[in-house]
Protein backbone atom coordinates (compact mmCIF):
# COMPACT_ATOMS: atom_id res chain seq x y z
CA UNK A 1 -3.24 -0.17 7.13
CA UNK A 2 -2.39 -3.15 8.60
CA UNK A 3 -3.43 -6.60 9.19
CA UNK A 4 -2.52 -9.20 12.14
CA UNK A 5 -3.56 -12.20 12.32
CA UNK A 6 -2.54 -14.58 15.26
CA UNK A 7 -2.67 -18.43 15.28
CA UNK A 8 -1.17 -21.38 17.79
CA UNK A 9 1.23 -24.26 16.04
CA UNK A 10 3.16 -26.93 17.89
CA UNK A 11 3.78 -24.60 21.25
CA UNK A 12 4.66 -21.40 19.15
CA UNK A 13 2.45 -18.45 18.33
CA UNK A 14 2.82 -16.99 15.03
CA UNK A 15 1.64 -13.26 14.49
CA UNK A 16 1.85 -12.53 10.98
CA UNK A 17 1.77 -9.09 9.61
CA UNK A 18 0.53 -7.28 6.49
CA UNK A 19 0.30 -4.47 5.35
CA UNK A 20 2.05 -1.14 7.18
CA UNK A 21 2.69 -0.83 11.17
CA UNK A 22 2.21 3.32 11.47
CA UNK A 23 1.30 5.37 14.36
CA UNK A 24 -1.97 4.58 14.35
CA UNK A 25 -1.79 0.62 13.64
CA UNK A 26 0.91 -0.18 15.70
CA UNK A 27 -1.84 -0.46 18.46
CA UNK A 28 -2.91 -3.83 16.44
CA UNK A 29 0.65 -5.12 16.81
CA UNK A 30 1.15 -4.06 20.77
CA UNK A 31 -2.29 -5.76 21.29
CA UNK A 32 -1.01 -9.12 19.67
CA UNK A 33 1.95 -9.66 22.01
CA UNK A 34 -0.05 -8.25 24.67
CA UNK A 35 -2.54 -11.59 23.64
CA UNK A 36 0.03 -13.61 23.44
CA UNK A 37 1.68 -12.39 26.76
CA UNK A 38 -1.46 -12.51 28.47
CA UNK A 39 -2.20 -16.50 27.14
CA UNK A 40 1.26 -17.10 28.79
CA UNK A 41 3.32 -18.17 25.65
CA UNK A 42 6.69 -18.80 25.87
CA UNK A 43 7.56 -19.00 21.99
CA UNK A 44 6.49 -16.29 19.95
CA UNK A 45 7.06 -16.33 16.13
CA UNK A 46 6.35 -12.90 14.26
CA UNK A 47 5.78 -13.45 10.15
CA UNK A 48 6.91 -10.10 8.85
CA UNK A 49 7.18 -11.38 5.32
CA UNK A 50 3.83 -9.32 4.18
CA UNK A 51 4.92 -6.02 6.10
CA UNK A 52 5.86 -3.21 3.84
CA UNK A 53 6.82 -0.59 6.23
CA UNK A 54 7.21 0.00 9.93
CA UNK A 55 7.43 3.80 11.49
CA UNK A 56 9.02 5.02 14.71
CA UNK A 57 6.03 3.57 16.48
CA UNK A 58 5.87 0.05 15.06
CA UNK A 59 9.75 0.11 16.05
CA UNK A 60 8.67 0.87 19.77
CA UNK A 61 6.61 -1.96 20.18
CA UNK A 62 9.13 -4.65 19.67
CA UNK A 63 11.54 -2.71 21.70
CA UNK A 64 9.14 -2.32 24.61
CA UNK A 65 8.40 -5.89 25.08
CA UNK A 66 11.95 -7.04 24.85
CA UNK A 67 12.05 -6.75 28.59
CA UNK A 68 9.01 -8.45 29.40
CA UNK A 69 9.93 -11.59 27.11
CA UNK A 70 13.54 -11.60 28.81
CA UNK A 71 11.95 -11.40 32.45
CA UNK A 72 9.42 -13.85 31.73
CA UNK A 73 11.74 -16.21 29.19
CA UNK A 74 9.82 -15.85 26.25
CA UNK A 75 11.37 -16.50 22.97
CA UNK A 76 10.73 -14.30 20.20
CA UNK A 77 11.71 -14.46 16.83
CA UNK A 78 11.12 -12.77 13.40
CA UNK A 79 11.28 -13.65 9.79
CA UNK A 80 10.92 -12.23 6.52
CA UNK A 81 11.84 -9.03 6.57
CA UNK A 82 12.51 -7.24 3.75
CA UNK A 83 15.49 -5.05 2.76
CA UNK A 84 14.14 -1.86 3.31
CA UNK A 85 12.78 -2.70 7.12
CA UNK A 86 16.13 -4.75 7.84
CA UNK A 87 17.69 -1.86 6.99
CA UNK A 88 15.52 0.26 9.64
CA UNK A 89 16.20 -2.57 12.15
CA UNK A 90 19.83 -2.84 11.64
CA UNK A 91 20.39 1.44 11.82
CA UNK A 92 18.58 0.65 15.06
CA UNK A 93 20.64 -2.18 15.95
CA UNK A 94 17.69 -4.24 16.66
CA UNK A 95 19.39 -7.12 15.12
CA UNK A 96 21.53 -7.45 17.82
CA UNK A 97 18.21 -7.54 20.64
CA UNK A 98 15.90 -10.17 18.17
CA UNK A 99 16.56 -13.00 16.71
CA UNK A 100 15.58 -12.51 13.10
CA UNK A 101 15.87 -15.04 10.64
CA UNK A 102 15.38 -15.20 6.91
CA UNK A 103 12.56 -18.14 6.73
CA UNK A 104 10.37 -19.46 8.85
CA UNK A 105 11.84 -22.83 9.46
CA UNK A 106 15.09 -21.04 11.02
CA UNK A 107 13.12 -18.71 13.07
CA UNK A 108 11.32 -22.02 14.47
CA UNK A 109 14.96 -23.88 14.84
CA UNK A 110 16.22 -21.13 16.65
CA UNK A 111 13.43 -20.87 19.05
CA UNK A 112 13.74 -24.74 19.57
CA UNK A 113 17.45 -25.14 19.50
C-alpha cells in the first residue's frame, strides 16, 4: 500500500511517496503527475525517501511521462531512493533518463540550476 501526498513550494511540486508502488497502487502515482501535469507545472520534485519498493508497474509510470515532461519542458527530479530501488532504476538505466539526487536540496538545485 501506498501513500502520495502532493503539495506546492516556491514553483515546485513535491509528490512524496510511502509505502510500496505495486500493480495496483501505481494508479495513485500516475494520477499525481497526471495532477500535476494537468495544473501545468513545470518543476516537479518526487520524495521517494519513504518508498520501500516499486514493481514493473510503478517503473512504467515514470517512464511513460518522460516524454510528456520533455515535450512540454517540465523538470522532474527524484530523491531519496534507497539502495535496493536505485538498484532497480540503475538495471533499468533510468538513471541516465531522471535526474535523481541523494537529498532534497540537490534535487531542488538541479531543477533550478
Amino acid at each position: 500500500m501506498a501513500e502520495i501526498n502532493t503539495e506546492n513550494n516556491d514553483g515546485i511540486h513535491f509528490i512524496t511517496v510511502n509505502g510500496d508502488i505495486d500493480a495496483g497502487s501505481s494508479i495513485y502515482l500516475d494520477n499525481a503527475f497526471k495532477e500535476a501535469l494537468g495544473d501545468g507545472e513545470k518543476k516537479i520534485i518526487a520524495d521517494l525517501s519513504g518508498l520501500d519498493y516499486i514493481s514493473s508497474a510503478g517503473l512504467g509510470v515514470f517512464i511513460s511521462h518522460l516524454d510528456e515532461f520533455k515535450l512540454q519542458n517540465i523538470e522532474l527530479a527524484l530523491f531519496g531512493i534507497n539502495d535496493s530501488v536505485k538498484q532497480v532504476f540503475d538495471i533499468l538505466g533510468l538513471e541516465k533518463l531522471l535526474t535523481i539526487e541523494e537529498t532534497k536540496e540537490a534535487a531542488i538545485k538541479a531543477l533550478n540550476d
